[in-house]
Protein backbone atom coordinates (compact mmCIF):
# COMPACT_ATOMS: atom_id res chain seq x y z
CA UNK A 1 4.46 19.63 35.86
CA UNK A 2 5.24 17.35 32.94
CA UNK A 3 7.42 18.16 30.29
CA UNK A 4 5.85 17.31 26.64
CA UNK A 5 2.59 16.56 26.20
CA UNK A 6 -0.20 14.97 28.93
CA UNK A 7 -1.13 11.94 28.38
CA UNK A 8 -5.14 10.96 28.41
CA UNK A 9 -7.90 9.24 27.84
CA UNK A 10 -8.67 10.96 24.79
CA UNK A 11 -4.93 11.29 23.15
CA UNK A 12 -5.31 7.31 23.13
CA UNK A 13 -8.60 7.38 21.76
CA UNK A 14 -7.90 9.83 18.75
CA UNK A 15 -4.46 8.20 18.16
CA UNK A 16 -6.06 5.01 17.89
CA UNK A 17 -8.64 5.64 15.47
CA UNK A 18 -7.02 7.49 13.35
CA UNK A 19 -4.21 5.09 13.20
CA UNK A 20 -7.04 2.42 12.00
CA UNK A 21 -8.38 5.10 9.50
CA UNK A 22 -5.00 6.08 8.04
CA UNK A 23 -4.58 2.18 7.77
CA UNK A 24 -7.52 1.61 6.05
CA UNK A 25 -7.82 4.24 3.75
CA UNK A 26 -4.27 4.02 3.06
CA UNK A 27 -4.79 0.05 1.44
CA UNK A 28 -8.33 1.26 -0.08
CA UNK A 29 -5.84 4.13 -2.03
CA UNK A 30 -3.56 1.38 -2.98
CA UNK A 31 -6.80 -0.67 -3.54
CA UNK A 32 -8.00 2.23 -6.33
CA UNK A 33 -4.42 2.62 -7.80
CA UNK A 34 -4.16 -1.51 -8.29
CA UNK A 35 -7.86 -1.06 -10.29
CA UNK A 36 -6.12 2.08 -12.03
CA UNK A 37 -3.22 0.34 -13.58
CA UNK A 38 -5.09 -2.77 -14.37
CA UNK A 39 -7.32 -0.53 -16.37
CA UNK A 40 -6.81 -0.95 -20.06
CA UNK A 41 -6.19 2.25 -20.81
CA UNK A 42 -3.49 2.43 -18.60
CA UNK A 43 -1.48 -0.92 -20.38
CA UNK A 44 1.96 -0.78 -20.92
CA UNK A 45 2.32 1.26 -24.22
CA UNK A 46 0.74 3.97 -21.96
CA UNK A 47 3.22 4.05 -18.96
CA UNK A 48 5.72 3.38 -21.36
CA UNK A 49 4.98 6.54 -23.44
CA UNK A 50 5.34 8.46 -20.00
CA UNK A 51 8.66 7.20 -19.63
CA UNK A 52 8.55 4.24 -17.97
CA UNK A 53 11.14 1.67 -18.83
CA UNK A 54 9.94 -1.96 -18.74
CA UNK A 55 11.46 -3.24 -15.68
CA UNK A 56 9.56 -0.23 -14.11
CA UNK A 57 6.48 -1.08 -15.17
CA UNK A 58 6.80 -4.89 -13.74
CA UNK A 59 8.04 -3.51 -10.38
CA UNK A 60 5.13 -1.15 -10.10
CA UNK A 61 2.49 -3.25 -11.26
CA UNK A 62 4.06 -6.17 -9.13
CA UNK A 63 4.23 -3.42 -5.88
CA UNK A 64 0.10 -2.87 -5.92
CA UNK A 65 -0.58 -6.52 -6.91
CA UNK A 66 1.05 -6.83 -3.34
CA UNK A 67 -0.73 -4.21 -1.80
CA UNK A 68 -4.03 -3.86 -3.38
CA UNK A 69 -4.59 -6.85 -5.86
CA UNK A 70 -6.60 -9.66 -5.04
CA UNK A 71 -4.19 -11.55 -3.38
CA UNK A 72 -2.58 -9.01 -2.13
CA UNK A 73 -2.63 -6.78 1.35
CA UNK A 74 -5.83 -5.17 0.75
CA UNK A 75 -7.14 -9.00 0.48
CA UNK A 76 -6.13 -10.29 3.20
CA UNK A 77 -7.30 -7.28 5.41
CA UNK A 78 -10.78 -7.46 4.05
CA UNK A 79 -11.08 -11.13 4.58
CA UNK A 80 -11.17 -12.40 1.10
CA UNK A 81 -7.49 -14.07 0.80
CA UNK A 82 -5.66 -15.95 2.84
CA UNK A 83 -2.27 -16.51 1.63
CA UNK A 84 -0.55 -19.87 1.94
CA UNK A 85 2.14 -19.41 3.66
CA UNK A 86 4.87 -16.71 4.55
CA UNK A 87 4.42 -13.43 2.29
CA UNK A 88 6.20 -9.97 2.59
CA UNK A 89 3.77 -7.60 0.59
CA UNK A 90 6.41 -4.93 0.90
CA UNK A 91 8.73 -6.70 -1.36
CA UNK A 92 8.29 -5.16 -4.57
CA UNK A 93 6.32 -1.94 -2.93
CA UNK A 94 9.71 -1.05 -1.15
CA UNK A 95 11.35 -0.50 -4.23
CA UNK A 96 9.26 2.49 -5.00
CA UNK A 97 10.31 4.15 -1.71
CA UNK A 98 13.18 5.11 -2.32
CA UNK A 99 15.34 5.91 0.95
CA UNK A 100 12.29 5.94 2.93
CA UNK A 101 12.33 2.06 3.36
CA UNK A 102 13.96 0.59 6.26
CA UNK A 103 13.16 -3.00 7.12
């Protein structure tokens, strides 16, 4: 007997996919939260009346430009940018993580 869990067929196959599905509905969330912020009713004056100072407000719009925008993560994995050269999209995004970050 084995100690831990078998390992099959099947483990692989569900790990797999839902790896993929976690991915991919993970960037379409940051996708939808990008479109969210851009919205005008959500401009600056607005986050700022939440409490958001302005630096905050750069570093989380900048953080879902990376990851959802147009140029960003979400663009690149659907096919519709490809960026020039050397990008880390988890530059400003990491910033939001707190101590959860490591990389």
């Amino acid at each position: 007997m084995a100690v831990g869990y078998p390992v099959v067929t099947a483990d692989i196959n569900n790990k797999a996919g839902a790896l993929v599905t976690n991915l991919w509905q993970a960037l379409d969330a940051c996708r939808q939260f990008k479109l969210w912020l851009d919205d005008s009713a959500h401009n600056d004056s607005y986050l700022t009346a939440l409490g958001f100072s302005a630096g905050d407000i750069t570093t989380l719009r900048a953080a879902f430009a990376d990851l959802g925008g147009t140029t960003g993560l979400w663009a690149v994995s659907h096919g519709t940018y490809d960026p020039p050269g050397t990008n880390n999209f988890f530059f400003n995004a990491k910033l939001l993580t707190g101590t959860n970050y490591a990389g």
